[in-house]
Protein backbone atom coordinates (compact mmCIF):
# COMPACT_ATOMS: atom_id res chain seq x y z
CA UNK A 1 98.75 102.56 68.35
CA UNK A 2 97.66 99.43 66.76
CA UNK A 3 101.47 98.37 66.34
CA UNK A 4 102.67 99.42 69.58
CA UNK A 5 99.57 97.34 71.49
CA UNK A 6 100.79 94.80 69.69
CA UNK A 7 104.09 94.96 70.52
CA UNK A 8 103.05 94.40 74.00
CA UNK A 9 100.60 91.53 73.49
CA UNK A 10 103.87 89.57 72.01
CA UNK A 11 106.49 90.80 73.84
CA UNK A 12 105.43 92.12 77.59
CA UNK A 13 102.54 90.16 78.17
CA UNK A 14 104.65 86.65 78.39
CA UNK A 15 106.92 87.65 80.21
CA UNK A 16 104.56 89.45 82.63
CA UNK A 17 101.86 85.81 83.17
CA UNK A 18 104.93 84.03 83.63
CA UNK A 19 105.97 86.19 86.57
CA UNK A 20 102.80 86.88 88.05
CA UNK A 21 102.23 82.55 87.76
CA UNK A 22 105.65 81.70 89.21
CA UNK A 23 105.85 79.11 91.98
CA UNK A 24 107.86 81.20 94.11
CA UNK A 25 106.15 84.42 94.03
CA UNK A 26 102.99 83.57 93.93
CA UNK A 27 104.23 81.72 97.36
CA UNK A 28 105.06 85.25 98.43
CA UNK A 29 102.00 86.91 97.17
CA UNK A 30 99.71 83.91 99.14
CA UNK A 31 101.60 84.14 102.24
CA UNK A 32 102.43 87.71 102.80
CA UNK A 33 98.39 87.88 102.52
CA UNK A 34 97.53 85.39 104.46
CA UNK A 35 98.57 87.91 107.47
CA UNK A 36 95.82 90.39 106.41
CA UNK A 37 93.34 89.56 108.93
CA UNK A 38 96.31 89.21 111.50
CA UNK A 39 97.16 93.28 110.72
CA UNK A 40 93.79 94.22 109.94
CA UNK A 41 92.74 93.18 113.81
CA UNK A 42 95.88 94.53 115.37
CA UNK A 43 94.90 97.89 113.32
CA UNK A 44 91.66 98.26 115.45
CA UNK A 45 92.99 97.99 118.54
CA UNK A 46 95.43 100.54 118.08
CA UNK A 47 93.16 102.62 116.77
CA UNK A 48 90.80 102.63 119.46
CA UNK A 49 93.74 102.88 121.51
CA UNK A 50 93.98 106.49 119.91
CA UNK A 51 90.47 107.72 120.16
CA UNK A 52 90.82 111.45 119.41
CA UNK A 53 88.36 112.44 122.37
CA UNK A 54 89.82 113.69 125.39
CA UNK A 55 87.06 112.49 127.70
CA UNK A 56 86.91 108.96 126.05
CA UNK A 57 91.45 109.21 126.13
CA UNK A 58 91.04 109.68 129.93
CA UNK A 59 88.66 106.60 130.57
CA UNK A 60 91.02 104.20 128.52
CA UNK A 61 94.41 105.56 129.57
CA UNK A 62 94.88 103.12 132.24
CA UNK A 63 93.89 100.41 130.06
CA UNK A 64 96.05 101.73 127.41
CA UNK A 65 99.14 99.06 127.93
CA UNK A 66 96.65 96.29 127.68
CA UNK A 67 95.04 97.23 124.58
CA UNK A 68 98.57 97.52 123.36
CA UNK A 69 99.09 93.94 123.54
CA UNK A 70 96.73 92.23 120.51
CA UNK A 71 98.81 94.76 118.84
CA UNK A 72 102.38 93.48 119.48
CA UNK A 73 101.16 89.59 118.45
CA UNK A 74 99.51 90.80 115.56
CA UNK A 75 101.84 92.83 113.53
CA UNK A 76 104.71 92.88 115.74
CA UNK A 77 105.34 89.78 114.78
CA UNK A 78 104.14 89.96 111.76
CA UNK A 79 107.44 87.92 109.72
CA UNK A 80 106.86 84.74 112.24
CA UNK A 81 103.35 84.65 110.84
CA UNK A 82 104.43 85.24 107.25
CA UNK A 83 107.34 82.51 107.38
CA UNK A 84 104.95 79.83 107.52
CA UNK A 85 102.25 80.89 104.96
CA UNK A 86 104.96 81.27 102.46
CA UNK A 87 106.23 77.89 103.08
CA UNK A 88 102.86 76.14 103.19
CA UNK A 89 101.49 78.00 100.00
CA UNK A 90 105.40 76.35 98.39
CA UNK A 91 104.88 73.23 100.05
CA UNK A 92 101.27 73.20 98.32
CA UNK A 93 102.05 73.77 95.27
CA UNK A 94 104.44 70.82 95.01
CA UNK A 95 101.91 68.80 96.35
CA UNK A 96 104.45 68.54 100.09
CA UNK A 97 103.20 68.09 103.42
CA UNK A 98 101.96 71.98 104.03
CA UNK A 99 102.03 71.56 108.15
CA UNK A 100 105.36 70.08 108.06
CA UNK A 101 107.17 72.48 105.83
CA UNK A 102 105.50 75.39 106.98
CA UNK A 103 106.63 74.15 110.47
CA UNK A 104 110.14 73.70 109.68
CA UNK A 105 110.50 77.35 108.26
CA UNK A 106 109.57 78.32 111.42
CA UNK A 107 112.08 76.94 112.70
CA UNK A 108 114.35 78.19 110.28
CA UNK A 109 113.06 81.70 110.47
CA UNK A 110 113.76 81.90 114.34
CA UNK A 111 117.02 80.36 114.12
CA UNK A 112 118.70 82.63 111.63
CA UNK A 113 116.76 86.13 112.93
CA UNK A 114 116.03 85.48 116.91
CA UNK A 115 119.02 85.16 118.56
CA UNK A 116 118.25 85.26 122.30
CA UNK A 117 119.62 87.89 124.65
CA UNK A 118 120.64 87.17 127.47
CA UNK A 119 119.25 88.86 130.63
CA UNK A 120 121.52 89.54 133.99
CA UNK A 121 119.22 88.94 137.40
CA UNK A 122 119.17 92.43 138.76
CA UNK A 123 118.67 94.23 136.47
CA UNK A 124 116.58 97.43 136.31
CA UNK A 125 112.59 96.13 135.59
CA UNK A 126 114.28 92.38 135.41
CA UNK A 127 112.27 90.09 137.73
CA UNK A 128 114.03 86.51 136.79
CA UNK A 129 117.88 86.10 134.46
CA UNK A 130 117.21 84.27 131.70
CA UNK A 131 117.66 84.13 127.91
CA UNK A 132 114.39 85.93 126.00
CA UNK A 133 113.70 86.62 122.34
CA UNK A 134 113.39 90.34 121.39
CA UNK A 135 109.96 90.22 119.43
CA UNK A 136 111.21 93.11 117.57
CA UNK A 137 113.10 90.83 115.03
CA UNK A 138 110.19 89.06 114.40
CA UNK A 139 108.65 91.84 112.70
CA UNK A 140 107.61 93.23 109.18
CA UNK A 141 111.44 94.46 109.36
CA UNK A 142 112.25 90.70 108.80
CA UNK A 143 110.13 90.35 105.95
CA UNK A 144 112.73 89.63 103.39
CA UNK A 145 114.00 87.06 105.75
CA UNK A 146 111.02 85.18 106.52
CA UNK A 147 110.63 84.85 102.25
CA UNK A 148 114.50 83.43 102.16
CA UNK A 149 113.78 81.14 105.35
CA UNK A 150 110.63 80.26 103.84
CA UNK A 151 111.46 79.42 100.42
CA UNK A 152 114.74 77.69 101.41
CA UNK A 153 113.54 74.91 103.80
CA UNK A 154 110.71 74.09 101.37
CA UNK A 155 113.29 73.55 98.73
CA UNK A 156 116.16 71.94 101.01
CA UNK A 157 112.79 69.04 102.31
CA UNK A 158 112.08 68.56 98.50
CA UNK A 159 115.20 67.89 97.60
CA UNK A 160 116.01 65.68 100.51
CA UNK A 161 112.54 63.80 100.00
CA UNK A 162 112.92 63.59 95.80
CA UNK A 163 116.94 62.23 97.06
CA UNK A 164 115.44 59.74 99.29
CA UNK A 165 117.29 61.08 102.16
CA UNK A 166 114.28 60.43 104.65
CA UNK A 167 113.02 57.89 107.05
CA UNK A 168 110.31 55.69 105.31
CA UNK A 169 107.91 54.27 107.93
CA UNK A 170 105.76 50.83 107.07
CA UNK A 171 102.64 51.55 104.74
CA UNK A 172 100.30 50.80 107.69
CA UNK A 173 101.52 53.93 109.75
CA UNK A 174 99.10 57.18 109.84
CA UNK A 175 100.25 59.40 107.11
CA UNK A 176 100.70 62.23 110.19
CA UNK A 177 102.77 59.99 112.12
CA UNK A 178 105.00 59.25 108.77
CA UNK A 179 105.44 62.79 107.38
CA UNK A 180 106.57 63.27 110.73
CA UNK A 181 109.50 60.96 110.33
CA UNK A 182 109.94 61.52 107.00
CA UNK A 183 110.84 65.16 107.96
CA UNK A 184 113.71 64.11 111.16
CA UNK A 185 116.40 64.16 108.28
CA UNK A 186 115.02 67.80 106.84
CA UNK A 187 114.62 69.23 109.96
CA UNK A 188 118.20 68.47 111.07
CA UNK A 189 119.48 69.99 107.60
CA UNK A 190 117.51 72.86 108.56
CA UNK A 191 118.49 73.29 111.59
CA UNK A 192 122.26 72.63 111.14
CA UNK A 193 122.11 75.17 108.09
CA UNK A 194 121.39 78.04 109.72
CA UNK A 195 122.58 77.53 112.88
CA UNK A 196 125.79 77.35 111.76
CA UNK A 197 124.54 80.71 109.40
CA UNK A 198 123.68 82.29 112.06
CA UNK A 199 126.18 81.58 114.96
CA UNK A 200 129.40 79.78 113.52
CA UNK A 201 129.91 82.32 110.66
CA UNK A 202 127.95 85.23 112.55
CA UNK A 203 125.73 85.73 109.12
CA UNK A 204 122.44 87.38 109.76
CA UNK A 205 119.84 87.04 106.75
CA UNK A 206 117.48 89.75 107.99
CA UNK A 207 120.68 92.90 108.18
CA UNK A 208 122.48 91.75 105.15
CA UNK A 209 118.84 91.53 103.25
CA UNK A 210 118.10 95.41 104.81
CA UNK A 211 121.80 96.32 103.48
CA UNK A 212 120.88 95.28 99.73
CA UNK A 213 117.20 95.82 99.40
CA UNK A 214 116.52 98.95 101.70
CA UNK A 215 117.43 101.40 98.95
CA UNK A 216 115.16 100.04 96.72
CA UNK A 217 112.40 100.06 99.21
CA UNK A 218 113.24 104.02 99.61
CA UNK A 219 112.43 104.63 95.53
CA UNK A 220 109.42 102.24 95.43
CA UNK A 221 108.02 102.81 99.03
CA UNK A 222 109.32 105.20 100.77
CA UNK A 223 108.76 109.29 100.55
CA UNK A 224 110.23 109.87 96.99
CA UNK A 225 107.54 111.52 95.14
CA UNK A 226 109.56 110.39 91.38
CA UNK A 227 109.45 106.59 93.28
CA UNK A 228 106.02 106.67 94.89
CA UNK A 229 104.69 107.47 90.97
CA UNK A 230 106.67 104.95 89.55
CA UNK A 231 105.02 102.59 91.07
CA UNK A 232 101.76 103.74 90.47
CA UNK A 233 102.29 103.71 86.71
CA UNK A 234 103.47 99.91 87.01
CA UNK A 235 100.32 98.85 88.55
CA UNK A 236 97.96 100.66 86.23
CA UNK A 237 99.81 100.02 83.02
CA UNK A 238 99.69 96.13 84.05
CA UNK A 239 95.84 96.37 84.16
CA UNK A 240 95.98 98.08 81.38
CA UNK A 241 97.31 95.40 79.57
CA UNK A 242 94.93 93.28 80.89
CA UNK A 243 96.94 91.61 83.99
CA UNK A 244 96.28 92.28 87.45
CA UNK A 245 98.50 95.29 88.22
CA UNK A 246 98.94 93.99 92.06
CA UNK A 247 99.44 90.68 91.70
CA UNK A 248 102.45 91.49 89.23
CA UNK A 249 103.88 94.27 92.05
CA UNK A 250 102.87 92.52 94.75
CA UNK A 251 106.23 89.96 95.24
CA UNK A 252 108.47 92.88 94.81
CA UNK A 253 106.37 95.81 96.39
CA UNK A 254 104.33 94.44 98.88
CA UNK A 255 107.24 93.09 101.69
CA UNK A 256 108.13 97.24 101.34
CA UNK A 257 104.46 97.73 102.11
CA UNK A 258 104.13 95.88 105.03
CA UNK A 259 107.09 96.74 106.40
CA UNK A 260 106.17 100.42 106.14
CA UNK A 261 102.85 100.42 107.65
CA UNK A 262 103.71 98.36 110.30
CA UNK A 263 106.59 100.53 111.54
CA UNK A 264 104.13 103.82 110.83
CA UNK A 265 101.52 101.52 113.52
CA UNK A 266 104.29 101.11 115.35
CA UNK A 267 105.80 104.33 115.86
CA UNK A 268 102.34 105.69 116.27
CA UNK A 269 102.00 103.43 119.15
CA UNK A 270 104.95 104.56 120.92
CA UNK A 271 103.89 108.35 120.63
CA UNK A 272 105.05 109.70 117.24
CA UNK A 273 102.59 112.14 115.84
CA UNK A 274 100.84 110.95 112.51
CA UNK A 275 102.56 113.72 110.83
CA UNK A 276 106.51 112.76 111.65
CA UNK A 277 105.78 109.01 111.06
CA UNK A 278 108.62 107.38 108.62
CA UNK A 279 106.89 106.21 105.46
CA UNK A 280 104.18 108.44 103.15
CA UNK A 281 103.87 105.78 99.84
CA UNK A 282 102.16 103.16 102.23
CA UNK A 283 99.99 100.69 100.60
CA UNK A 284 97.21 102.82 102.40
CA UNK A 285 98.16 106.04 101.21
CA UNK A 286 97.35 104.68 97.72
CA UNK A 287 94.13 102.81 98.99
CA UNK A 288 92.42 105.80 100.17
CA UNK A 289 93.43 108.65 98.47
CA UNK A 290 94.40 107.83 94.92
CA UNK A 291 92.92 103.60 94.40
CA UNK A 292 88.89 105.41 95.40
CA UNK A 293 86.82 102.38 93.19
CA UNK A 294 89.55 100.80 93.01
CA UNK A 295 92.95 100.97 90.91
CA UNK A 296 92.84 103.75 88.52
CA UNK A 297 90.23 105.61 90.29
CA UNK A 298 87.50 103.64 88.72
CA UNK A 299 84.84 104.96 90.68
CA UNK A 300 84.44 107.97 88.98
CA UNK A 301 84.29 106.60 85.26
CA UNK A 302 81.48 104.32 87.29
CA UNK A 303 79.43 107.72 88.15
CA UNK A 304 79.84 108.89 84.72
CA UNK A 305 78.38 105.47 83.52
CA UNK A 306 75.71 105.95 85.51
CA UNK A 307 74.91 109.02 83.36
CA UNK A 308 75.45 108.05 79.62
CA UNK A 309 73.12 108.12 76.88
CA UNK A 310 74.40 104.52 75.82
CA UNK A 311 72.47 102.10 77.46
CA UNK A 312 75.16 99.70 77.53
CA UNK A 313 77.14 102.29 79.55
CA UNK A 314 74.62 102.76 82.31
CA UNK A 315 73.31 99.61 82.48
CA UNK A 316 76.93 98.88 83.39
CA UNK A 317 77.60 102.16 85.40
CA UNK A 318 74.75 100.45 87.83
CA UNK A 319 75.90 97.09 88.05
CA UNK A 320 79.34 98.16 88.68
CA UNK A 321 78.36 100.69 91.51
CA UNK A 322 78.26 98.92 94.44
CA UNK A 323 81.37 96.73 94.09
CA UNK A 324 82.93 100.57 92.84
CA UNK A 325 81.71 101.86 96.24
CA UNK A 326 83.97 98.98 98.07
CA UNK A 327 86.67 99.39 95.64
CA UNK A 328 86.21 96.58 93.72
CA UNK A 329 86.83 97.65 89.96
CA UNK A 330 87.07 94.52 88.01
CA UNK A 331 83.41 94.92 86.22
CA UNK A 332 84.28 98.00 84.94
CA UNK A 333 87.87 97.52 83.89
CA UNK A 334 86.86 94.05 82.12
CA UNK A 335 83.65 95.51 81.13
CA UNK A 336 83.83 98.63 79.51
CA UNK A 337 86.77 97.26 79.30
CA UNK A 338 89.73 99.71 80.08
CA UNK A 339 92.16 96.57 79.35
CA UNK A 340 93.37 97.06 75.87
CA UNK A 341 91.42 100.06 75.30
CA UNK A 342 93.76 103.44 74.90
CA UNK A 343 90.77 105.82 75.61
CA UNK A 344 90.03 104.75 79.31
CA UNK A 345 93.47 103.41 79.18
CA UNK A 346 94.81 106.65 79.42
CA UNK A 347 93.09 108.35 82.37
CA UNK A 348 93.33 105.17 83.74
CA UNK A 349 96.95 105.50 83.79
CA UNK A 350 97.18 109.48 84.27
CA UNK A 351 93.95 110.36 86.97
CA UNK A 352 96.62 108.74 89.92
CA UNK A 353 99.33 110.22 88.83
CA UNK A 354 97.93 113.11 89.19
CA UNK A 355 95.73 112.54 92.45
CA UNK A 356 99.09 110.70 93.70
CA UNK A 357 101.32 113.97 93.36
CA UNK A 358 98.92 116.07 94.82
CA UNK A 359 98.30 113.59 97.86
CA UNK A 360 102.16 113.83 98.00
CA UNK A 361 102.32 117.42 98.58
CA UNK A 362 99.13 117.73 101.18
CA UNK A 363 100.94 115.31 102.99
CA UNK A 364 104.85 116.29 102.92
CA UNK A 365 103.30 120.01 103.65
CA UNK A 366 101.70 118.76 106.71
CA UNK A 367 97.87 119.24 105.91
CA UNK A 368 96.98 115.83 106.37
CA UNK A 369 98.94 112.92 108.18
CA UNK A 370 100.59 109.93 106.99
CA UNK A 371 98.53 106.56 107.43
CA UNK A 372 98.99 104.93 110.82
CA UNK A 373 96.57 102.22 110.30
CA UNK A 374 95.49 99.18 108.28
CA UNK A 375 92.15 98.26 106.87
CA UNK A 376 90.07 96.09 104.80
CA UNK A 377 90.35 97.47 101.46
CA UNK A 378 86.78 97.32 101.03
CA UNK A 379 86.23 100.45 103.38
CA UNK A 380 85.11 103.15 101.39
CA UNK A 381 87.76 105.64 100.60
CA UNK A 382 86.94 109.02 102.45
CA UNK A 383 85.57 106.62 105.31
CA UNK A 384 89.48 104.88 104.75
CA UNK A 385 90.85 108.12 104.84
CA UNK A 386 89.34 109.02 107.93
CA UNK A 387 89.83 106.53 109.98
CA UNK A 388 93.49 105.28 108.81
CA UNK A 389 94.96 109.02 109.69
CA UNK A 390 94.17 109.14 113.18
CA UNK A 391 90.73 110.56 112.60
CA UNK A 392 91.96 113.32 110.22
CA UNK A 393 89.27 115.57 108.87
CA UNK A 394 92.06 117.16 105.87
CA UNK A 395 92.44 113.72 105.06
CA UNK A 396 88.53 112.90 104.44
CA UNK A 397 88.39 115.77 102.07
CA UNK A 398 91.22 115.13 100.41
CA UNK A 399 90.23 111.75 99.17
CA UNK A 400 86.77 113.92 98.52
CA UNK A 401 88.91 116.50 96.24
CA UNK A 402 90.30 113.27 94.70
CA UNK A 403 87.31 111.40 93.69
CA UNK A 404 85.96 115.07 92.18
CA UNK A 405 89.87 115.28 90.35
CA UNK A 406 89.35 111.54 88.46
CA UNK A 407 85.86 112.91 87.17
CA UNK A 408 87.21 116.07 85.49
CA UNK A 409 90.45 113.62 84.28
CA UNK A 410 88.01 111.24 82.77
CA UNK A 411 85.26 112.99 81.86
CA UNK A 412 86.81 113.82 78.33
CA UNK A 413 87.48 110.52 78.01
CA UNK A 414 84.60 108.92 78.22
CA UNK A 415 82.71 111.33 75.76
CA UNK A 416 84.67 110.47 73.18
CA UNK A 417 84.02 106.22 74.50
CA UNK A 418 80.44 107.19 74.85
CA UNK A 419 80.11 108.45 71.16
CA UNK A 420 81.67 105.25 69.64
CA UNK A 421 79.36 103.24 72.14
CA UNK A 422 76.46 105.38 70.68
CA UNK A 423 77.34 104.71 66.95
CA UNK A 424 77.73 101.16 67.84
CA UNK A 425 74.27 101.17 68.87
């Protein structure tokens, strides 16, 4: 064991920090997040737009197409928003103008995915002709293309501005007033680039990104049970080797993620039942039922803390409770610690595997519904559960039967940690 933790300290570990630190992706990471509150809001509305009381469904019907709408500018559009964090976390990082770049990937974004349509006077529902932009394209669906938009500009104004191509105004000029000239020559780059992309050589970012990376979004996200757990085991072996499981996932997983949930909300919004929505390994399906404390199912190695006859265990298993309760685990998995530590490692690793393939078949069976809503992850997991299934009592107990699953899966475990705790003390 020695040798093969060792192994992985020299060889896996590098390679892993130097991914999780790169430029790029953590440029990804920042500004896919940065939408969080955006979704989290839009989430709320829908679900009170959903209120599973027929008397309290009646009173808001009318109101229903309103309530709709902080919806469809929250994470219907969800890409637009996500262009220009990506591009301003970039720009930041090489020390460029953040409002100007993220600005210009805007602009970049909307050029190469929303192509206006053009609208005949007469039409049925049609009040004026006129050319409109289908907000549909600016959604999660066009994640991958707000990263490429994003990413590209920053790095086509850098290379312009390190080349000198620019327009230098006088020193005594306001520094807003001169980034603003200094990106005229960018912008036009931009602009010309994928214009010509998008409507000279007919090239559309978002489909031909869809054509390549879809099928890898159906084994990591999507409703293979073999994929779902795969990526389950990536993010807890990461921690277990000491490096933040999501951050390492999140460049690669996390566009799948949001894309997913947002066309579950969205699909739920137009009528689909929570049971025939399209995606089951949502970011939320591993939030509530199989992350409860946090990853690994923490919380439960917390309770049994709480209980030890090692006094450095339960002093621990208290201060780690409350963060456990709002599933955040880092106390306990840097305390006990679980990184580097092949007894808690284990469970660690095995508990969601376990609670994930059983959450699987509950929900592929039809006893509890797929998740048609986003969150904070700080809600407590049964309360998660609840709410983020349409108000699904199956779904409450499940992440109940969960919780009770990581105690028996750890509870060997941690005897055997507690006696070497014990001799140590």
């Amino acid at each position: 064991m020695d040798n093969f933790v060792n192994m992985l300290n020299a060889k896996v570990l590098p390679f892993a920090n130097k991914m999780g630190t790169q430029r790029h992706m953590t440029a990804i990471r920042k500004g896919i997040i940065s939408t969080l509150p955006l979704t989290i809001v839009g989430s709320f509305f829908t679900l009170i737009n959903n209120i599973p009381i027929e008397a309290v469904a009646k009173v808001m019907q009318p109101y229903q197409e309103i309530l709709d709408i902080p919806f469809r500018y929250t994470v219907g559009i969800l890409a637009l928003y996500a262009t220009f964090g990506i591009a301003s976390s970039l720009a930041e990082s090489y020390k460029l103008d953040k409002l100007t770049n993220g600005v210009l990937a805007v602009l970049a974004f909307l050029v190469s995915t929303a192509a206006p349509i053009h609208v005949v006077k007469g039409a049925k529902g049609v009040i004026d002709a006129g050319r409109y932009i289908n907000i549909a394209n600016l959604s999660a669906s066009s994640l991958f293309a707000s990263i490429v938009t994003g990413l590209l500009s920053v790095e086509i104004y850098r290379f312009l501005k390190n080349k000198n191509i620019t327009i230098k105004m006088p020193a005594g000029v306001p520094p807003e007033v001169s980034n603003s000239f200094v990106a005229l020559i960018p912008a036009a780059v931009i602009l010309l680039l994928f214009w010509v992309l998008r409507y000279i050589l007919n090239f559309n970012i978002a489909s031909a990104l869809s054509t390549i990376l879809m099928p890898l979004k159906g084994i990591l996200v999507g409703n293979s049970l073999i994929g779902g757990l795969l990526t389950i085991f990536l993010i807890t072996g990461f921690w277990t080797l000491g490096i933040h499981g999501a951050a390492i996932m999140d460049p690669i997983v996390r566009p799948f993620w949001e894309m997913s949930i947002a066309q579950n909300m969205s699909e739920f919004a137009g009528g689909t039942s929570a049971n025939h929505l399209s995606t089951i390994f949502t970011e939320q399906f591993l939030q509530w039922f199989i992350w409860i404390g946090g990853a690994g199912g923490t919380l439960a190695l917390v309770v049994l803390f709480m209980f030890s006859k090692s006094a450095y265990l339960k002093d621990l298993g208290k201060l780690a409770i409350l963060p456990g309760l709002f599933n955040i685990n880092e106390p306990i998995v840097f305390g006990a610690p679980i990184v580097m530590n092949p007894i808690l490692g284990i469970p660690f690793i095995v508990g969601p595997l376990v609670t994930g393939t059983l959450s699987y078949i509950m929900t592929v069976t039809g006893v509890v519904p797929m998740m048609m809503l986003r969150l904070p992850f700080t809600m407590p997991g049964p309360l998660g559960a609840f709410l983020s299934t349409n108000w699904s009592v199956p779904a409450l107990i499940l992440s109940c039967v969960n919780f009770i699953i990581d105690l028996a899966i750890y509870y060997p475990f941690f005897k055997v940690f507690e006696k070497q705790q014990l001799e140590k003390e």
